[in-house]
Protein backbone atom coordinates (compact mmCIF):
# COMPACT_ATOMS: atom_id res chain seq x y z
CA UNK A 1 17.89 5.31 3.06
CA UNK A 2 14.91 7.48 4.12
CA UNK A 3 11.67 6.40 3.74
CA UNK A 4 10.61 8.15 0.47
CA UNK A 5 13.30 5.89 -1.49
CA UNK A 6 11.99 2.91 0.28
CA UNK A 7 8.71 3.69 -1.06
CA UNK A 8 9.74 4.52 -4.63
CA UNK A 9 12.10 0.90 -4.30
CA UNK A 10 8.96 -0.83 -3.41
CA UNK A 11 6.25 0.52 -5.90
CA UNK A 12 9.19 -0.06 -8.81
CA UNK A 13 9.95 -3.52 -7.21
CA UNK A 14 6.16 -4.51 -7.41
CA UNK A 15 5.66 -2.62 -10.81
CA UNK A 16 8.64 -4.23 -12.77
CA UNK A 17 8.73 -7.65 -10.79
CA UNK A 18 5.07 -8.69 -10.60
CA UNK A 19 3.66 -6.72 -13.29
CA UNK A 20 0.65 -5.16 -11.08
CA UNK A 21 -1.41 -2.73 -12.53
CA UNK A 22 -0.27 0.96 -11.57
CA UNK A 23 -0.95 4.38 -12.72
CA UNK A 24 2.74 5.21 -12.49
CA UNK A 25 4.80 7.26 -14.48
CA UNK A 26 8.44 7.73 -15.15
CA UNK A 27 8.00 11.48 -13.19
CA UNK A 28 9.16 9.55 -9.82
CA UNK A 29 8.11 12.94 -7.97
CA UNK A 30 4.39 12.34 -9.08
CA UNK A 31 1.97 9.94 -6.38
CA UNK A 32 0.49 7.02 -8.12
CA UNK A 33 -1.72 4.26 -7.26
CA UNK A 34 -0.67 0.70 -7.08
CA UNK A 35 -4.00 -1.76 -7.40
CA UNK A 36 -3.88 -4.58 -5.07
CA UNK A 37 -6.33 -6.94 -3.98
CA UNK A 38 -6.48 -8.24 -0.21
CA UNK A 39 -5.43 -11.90 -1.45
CA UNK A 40 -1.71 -10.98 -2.75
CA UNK A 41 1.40 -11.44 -1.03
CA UNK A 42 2.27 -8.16 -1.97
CA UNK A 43 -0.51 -6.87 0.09
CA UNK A 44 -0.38 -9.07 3.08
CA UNK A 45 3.16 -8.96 3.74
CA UNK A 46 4.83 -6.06 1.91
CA UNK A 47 2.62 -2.99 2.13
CA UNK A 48 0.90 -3.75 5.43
CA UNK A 49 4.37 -4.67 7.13
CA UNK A 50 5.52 -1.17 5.78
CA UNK A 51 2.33 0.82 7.59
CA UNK A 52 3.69 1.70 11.30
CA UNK A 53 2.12 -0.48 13.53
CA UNK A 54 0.21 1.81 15.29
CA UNK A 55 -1.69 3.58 12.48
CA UNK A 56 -3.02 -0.04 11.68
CA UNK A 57 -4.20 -0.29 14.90
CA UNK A 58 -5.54 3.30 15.66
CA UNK A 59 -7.27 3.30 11.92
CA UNK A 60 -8.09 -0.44 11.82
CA UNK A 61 -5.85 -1.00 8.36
CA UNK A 62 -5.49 -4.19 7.07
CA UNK A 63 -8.05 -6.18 5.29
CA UNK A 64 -8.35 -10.14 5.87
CA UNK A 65 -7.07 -12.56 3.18
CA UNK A 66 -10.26 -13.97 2.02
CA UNK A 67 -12.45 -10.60 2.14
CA UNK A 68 -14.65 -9.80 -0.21
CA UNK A 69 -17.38 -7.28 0.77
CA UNK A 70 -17.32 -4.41 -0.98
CA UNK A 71 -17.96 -2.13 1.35
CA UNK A 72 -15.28 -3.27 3.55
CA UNK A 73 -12.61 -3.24 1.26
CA UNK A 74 -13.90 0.64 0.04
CA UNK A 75 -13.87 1.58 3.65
CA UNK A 76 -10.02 0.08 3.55
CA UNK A 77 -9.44 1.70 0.71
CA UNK A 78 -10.60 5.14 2.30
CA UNK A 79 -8.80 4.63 5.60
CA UNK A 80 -5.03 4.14 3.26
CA UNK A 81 -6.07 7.37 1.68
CA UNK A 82 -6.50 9.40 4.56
CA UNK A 83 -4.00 7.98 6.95
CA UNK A 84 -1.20 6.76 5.17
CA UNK A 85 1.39 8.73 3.84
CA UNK A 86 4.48 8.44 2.96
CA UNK A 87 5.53 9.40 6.14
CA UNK A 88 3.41 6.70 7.56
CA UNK A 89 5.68 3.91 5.68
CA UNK A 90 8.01 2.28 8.28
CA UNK A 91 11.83 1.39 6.52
């Protein structure tokens, strides 16, 4: 399984399963945007475990559990955008 059908298995598991809020269509070759907030499992332990190790570390991705500053998590928020890809997801 390549990485792009990891991705779309993930953003329909969290769609369908937890009911998060998404911009998603049924067009699976269109990006969309899946909302999270820094407190969620899904955050903590399914999308950052899926960013390669490295690009966490080089780009400083990953937001703390309890964080609330604004800023911080629009800086996050900015770094995902730029350096995370869909090549970036680890399967």
């Amino acid at each position: 399984m390549n990485s792009l059908d990891t991705f779309i298995l993930i953003v329909m598991f969290i769609n369908f399963s937890f009911g998060y809020k998404t911009d998603c269509t049924q067009d699976m070759g269109r990006p969309c945007t899946i909302y999270l907030t820094p407190h969620e499992d899904a955050y903590q332990e399914l999308f950052l475990s899926s960013v390669d190790y490295m690009n966490k570390v080089v780009h400083d991705i990953g937001l703390m559990e309890n964080e609330t500053n604004r800023d911080v998590i629009e800086k996050e928020n900015e770094n995902i955008k730029k350096f995370v890809g869909e090549d970036e997801i680890v399967s």
